[in-house]
Protein backbone atom coordinates (compact mmCIF):
# COMPACT_ATOMS: atom_id res chain seq x y z
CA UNK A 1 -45.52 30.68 15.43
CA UNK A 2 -42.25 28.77 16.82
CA UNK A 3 -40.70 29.27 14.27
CA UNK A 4 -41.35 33.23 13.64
CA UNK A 5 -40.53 33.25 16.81
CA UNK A 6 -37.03 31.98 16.75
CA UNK A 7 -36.52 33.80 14.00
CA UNK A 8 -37.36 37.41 15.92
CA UNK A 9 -35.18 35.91 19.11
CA UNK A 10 -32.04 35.37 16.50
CA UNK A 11 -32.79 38.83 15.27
CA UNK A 12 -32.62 40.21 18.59
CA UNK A 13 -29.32 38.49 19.71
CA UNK A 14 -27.79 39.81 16.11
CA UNK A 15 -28.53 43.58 17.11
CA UNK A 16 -27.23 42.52 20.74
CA UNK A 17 -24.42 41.24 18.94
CA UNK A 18 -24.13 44.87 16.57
CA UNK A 19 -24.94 47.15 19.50
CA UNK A 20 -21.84 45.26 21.59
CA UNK A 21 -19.82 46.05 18.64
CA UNK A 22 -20.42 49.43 18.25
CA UNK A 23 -20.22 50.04 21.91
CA UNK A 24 -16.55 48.42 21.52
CA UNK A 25 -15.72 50.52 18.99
CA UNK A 26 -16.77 53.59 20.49
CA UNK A 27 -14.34 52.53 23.18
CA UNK A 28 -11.76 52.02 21.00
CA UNK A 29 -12.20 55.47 20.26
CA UNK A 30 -12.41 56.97 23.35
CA UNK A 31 -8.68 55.18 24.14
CA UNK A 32 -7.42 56.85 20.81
CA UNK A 33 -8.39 60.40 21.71
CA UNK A 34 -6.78 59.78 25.07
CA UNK A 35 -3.27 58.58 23.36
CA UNK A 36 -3.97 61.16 20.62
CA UNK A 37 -0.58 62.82 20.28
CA UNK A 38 0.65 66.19 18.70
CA UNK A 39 3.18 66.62 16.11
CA UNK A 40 5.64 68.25 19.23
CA UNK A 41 4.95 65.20 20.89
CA UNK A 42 2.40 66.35 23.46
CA UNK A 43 -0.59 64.53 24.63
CA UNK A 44 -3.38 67.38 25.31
CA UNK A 45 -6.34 65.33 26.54
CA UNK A 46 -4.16 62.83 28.91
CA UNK A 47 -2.10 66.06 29.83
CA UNK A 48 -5.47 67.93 30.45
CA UNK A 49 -6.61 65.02 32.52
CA UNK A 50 -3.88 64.89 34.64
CA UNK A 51 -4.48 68.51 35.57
CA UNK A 52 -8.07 68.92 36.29
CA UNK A 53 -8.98 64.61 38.18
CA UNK A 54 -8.74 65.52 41.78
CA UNK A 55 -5.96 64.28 43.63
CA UNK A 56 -8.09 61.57 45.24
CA UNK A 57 -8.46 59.79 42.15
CA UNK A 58 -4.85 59.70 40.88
CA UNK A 59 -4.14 56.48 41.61
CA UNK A 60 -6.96 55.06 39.57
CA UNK A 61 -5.99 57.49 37.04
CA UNK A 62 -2.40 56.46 37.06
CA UNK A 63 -3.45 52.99 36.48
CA UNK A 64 -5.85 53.57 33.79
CA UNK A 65 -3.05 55.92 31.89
CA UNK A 66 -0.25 54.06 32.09
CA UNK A 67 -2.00 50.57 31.39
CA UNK A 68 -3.81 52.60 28.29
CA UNK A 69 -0.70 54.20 26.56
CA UNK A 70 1.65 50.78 27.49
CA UNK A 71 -0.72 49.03 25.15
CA UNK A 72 -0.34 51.73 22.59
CA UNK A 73 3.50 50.97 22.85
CA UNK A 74 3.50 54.44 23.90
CA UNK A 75 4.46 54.52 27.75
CA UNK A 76 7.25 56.46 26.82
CA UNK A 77 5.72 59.82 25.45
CA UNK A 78 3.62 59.45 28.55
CA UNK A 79 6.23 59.32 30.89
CA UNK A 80 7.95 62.14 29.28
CA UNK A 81 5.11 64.67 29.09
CA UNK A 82 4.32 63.31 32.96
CA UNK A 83 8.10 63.76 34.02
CA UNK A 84 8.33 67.14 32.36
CA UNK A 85 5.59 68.76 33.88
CA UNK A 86 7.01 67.50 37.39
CA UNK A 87 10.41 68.49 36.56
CA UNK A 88 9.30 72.17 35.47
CA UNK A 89 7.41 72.45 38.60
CA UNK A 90 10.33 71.42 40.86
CA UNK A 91 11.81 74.36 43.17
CA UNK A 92 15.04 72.42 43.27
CA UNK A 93 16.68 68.87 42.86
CA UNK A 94 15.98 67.85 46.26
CA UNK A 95 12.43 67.94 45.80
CA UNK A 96 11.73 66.08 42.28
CA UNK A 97 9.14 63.06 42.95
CA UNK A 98 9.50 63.38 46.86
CA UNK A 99 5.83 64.32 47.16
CA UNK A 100 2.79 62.55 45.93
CA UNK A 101 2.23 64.07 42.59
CA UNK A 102 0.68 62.23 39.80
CA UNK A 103 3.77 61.84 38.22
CA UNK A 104 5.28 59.93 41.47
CA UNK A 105 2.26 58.03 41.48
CA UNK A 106 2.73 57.05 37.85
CA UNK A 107 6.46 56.22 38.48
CA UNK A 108 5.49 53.77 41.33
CA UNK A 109 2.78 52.17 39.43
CA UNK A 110 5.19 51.56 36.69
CA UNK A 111 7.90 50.26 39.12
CA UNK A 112 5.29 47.83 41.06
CA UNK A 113 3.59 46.21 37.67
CA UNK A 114 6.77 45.87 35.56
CA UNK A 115 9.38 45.30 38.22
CA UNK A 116 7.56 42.50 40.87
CA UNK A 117 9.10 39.89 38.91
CA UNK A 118 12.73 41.20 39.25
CA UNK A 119 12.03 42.09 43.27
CA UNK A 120 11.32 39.02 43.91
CA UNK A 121 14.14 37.36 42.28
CA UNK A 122 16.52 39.65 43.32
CA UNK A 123 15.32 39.70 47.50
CA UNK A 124 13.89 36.71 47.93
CA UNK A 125 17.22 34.98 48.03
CA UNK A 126 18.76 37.33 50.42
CA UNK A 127 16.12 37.78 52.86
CA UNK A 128 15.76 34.19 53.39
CA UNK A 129 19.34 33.74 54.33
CA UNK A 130 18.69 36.18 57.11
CA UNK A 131 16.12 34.73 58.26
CA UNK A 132 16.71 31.38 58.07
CA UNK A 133 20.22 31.04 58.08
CA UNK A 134 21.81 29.46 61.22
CA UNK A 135 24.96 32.55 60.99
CA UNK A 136 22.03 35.19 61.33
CA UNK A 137 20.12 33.53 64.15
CA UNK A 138 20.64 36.14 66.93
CA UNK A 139 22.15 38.45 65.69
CA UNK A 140 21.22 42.13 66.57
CA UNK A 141 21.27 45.47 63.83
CA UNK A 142 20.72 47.87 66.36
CA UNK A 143 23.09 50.84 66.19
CA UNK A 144 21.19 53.43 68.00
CA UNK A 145 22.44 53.50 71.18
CA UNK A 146 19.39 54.27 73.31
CA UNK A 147 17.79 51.36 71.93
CA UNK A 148 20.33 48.88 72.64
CA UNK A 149 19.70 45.61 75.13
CA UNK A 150 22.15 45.43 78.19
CA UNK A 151 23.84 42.23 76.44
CA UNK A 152 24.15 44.04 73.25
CA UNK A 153 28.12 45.45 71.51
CA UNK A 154 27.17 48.85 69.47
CA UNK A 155 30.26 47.66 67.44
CA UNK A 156 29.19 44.42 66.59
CA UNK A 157 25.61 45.43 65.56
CA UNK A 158 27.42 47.87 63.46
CA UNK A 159 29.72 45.16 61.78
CA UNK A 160 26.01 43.25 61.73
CA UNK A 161 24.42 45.94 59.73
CA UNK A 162 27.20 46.76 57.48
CA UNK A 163 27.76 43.58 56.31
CA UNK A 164 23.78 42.43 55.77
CA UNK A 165 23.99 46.06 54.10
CA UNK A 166 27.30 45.07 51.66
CA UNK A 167 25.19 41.73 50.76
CA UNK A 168 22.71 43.38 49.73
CA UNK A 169 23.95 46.57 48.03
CA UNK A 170 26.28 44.34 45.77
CA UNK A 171 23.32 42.34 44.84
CA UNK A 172 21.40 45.28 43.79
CA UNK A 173 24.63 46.38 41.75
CA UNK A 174 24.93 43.36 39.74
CA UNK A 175 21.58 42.97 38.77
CA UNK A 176 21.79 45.49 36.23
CA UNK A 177 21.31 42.42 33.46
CA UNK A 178 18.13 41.20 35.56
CA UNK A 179 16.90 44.67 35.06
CA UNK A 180 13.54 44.90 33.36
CA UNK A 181 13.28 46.49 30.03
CA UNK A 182 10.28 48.70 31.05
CA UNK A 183 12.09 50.17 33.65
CA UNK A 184 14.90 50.66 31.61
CA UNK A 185 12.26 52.61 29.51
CA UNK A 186 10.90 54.85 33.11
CA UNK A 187 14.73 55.35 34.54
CA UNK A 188 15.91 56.60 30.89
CA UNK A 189 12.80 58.84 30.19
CA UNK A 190 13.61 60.39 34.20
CA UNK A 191 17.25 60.74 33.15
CA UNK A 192 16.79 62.51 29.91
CA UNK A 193 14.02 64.88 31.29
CA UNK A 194 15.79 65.32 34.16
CA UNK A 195 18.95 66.53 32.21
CA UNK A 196 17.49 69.21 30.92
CA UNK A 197 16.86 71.38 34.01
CA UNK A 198 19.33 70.02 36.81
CA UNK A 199 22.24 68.63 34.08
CA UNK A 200 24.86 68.39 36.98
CA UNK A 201 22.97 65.56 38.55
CA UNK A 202 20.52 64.22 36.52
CA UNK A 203 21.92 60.58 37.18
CA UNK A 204 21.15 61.24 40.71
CA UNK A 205 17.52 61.81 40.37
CA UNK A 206 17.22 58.34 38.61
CA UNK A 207 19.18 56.68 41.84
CA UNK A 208 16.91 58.40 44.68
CA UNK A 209 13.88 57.96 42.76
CA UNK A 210 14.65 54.24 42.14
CA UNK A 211 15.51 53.51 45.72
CA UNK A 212 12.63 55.53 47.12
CA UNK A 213 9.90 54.60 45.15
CA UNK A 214 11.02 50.96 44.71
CA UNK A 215 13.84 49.04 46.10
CA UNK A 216 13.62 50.46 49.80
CA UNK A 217 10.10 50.15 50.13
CA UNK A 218 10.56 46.17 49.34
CA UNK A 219 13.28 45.89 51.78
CA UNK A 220 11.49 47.85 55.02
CA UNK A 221 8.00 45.92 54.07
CA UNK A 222 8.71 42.43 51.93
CA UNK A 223 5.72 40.72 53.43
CA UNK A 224 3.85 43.81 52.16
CA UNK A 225 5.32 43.75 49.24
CA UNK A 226 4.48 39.90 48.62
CA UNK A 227 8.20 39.04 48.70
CA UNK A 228 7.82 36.84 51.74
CA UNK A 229 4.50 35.20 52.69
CA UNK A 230 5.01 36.18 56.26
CA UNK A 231 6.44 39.19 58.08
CA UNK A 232 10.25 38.74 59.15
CA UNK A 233 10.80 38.81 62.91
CA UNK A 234 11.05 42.53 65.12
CA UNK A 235 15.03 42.32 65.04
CA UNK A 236 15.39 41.42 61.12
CA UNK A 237 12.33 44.30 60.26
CA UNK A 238 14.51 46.87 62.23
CA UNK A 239 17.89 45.72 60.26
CA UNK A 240 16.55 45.83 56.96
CA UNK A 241 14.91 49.77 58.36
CA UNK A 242 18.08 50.96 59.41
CA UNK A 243 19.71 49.15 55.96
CA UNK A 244 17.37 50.64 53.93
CA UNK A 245 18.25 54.48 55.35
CA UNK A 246 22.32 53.65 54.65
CA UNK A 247 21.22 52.74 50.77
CA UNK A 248 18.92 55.56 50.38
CA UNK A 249 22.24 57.67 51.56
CA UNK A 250 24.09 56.37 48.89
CA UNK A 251 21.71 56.53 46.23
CA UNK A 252 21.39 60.39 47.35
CA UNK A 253 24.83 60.93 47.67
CA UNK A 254 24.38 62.56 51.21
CA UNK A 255 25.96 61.27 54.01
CA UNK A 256 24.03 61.34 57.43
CA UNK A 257 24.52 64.56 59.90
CA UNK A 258 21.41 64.51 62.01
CA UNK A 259 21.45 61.07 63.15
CA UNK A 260 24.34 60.88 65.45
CA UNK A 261 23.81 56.86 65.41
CA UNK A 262 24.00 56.19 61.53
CA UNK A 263 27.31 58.47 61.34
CA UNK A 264 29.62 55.70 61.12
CA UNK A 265 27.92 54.41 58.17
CA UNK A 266 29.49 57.37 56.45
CA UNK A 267 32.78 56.01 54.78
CA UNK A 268 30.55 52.92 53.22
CA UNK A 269 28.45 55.63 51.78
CA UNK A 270 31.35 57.31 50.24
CA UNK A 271 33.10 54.34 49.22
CA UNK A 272 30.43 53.21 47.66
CA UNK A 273 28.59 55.67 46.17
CA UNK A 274 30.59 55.73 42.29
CA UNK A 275 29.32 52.15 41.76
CA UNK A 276 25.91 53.13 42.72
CA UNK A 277 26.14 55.40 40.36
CA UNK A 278 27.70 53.23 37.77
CA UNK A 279 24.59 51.14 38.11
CA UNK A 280 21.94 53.70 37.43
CA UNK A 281 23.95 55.15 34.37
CA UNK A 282 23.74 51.51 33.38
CA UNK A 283 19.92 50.97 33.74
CA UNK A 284 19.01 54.74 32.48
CA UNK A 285 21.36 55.40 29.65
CA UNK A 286 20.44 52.95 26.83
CA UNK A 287 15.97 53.15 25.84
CA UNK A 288 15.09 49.79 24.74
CA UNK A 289 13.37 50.22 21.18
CA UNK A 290 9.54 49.94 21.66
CA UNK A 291 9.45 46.04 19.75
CA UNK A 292 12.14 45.18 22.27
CA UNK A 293 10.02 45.89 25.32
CA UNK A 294 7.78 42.52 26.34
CA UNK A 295 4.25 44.42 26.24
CA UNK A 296 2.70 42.58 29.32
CA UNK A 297 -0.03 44.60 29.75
CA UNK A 298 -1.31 44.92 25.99
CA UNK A 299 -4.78 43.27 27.14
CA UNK A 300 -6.89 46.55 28.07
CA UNK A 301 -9.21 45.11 30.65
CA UNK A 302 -12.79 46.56 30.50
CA UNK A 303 -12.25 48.00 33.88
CA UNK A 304 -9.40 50.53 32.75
CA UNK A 305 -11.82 51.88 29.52
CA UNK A 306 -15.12 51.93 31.98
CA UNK A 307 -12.62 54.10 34.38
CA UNK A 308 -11.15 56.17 31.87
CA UNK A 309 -15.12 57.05 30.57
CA UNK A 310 -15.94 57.46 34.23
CA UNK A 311 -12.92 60.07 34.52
CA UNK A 312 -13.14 61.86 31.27
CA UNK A 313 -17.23 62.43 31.62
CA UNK A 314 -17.42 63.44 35.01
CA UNK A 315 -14.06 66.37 34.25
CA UNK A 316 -15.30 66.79 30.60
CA UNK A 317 -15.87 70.55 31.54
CA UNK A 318 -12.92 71.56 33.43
CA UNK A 319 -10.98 69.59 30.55
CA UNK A 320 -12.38 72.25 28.40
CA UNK A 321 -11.71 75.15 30.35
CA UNK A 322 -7.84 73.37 30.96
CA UNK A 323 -7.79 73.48 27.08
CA UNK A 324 -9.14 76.38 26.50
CA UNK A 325 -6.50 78.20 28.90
CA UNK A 326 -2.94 76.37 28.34
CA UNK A 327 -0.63 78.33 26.74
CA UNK A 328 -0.27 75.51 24.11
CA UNK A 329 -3.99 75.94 22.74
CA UNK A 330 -2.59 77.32 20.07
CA UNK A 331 -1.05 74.57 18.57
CA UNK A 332 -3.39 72.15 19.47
CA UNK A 333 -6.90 73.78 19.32
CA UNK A 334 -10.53 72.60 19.77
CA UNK A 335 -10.21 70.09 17.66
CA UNK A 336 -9.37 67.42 20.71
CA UNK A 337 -12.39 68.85 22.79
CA UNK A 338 -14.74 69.06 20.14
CA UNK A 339 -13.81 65.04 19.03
CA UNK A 340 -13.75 63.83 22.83
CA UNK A 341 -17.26 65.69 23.36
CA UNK A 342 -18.77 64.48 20.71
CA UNK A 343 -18.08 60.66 21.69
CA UNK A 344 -19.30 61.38 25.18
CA UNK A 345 -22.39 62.39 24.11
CA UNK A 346 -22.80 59.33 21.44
CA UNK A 347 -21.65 56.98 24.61
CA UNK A 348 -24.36 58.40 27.11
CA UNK A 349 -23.16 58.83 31.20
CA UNK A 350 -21.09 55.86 32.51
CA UNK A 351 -23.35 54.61 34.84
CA UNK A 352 -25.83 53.35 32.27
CA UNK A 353 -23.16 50.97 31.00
């Protein structure tokens, strides 16, 4: 009887075993239909995705896309069809990847996973010195004027934040080696898809993005951002504030007119504003072949395939009506629906997983 027994609990583990396997599989598949690409390049059920997921869940869904396609080795064609679709909705220059779109979202997430490494080495250094340097002990960055302490010189905080500002903005400059390849990939992709509606500035759009969605917010919060393992003192956290606004001008190219207090920063701006944009042309103008690229997120976790079932079952309806609709159903027919309908139904509701 033992032995029969065995036998039947072997069996069982086997089809545990087979069942796992299958499950896996149908996974696998569910992570090719949502990198399936068509022959113009487009990506109709991640595009279709990206257009019906409420708002709420975009970060998740930025996570799960571009940790999905990066694996793939094909971040890229994401980032393009992304880009494009922010880019055509734009009213102007000014406003590309100010708001929180899922394409800004995207961008960040990109920025945070593939660039911590090069943050770190490139802050950590300088904030330090600040800090603990005996030469920035007391000294004050305050250049608004109704904020100053009775003991305080306006000019000398001035000369205080322009030349923290100078250490740090020629850092940044010549770490265009340091730069990872990844984000070589993200600022190249924004330049080219940029180029194609605002040509006159497109190398700007790389420079504001970069600063705004990843240098500055390291600078204003580095505790936050796990540069430091504690927050800098009140004085230092408004310097590196008011530093942060004078590097955001020059990655803009707009010099300050409404506050009266930062208008002296206005001549560093100018002078300095051709290297800035030296360095982005350097980072966005050369795509790093796919093989070249250091693939650190290749492992799929679990998580990101459970999420991207979770998103694509609960939206599989509106991702047929999306389909159904676009102006490019045309070219790419049912044919994605049908296959991505017929694996949810073999893979059952999320939650039973």
């Amino acid at each position: 009887f033992m032995e029969v027994l065995t036998k039947i609990l072997q069996q069982g583990t086997e089809f545990d075993t087979l069942a796992e396997t299958v499950l896996a599989d149908r996974f696998e598949r569910l992570v090719e239909l949502v990198t399936m690409m068509g022959d113009q390049g487009e990506l109709p059920i991640a595009m279709a995705l990206a257009n019906v997921v409420p708002c709420s869940q975009w970060d998740e869904l930025a996570r799960v896309l571009v940790t999905l396609f990066d694996s793939r080795h094909l971040l890229y064609q994401l980032l393009w069809n992304m880009f494009s679709k922010e880019v055509e909705l734009a009213d102007s220059m000014q406003t590309l990847f100010r708001g929180n779109s899922l394409a800004s979202k995207i961008m960040t997430f990109c920025f945070k996973v593939y660039g911590a490494t090069y943050l770190q080495k490139l802050l950590d250094p300088l904030l330090r010195i600040i800090i603990t340097s005996s030469d920035w002990q007391h000294v004050s960055f305050e250049v608004d004027p109704t904020r100053l302490e009775p003991s305080e010189s306006l000019e000398e905080n001035q000369r205080n934040l322009l030349q923290m500002t100078e250490k740090f903005f020629h850092a940044i400059i010549s770490s265009s080696s340091e730069f990872p390849s990844q984000l070589r990939s993200v600022c190249h992709c924004l330049y080219q898809v940029v180029s194609q509606r605002f040509p006159q500035n497109s190398i700007g759009a790389v420079g504001s993005a970069m600063f705004l969605r990843f240098i500055n917010p390291a600078i204003v919060s580095p505790y936050e951002a796990g540069i430091l393992d504690k927050k800098p003192p009140p004085r230092i956290e408004r310097g590196l504030k008011l530093m942060s606004k004078v590097l955001q001008s020059i990655a803009n190219h707009v010099l300050f007119t409404k506050e009266e207090h930062m208008r002296p920063f206005n001549d560093f701006v100018k002078s300095n504003s051709d290297l800035a944009r030296r360095f982005f042309l350097d980072i966005a103008s050369d795509c790093p072949t796919s093989d070249a690229v250091n693939h650190s997120l290749s492992f799929i976790s679990d998580g990101n395939v459970l999420a991207l079932h979770r998103l694509l079952w609960n939206n599989q309806e509106k991702i047929g009506q999306y389909l159904s609709s676009n102006r490019d159903h045309k070219a790419v027919g049912r044919r994605p629906f049908d296959k991505m309908a017929t694996l949810l139904a073999y893979l059952g509701p999320p939650e039973h997983k």
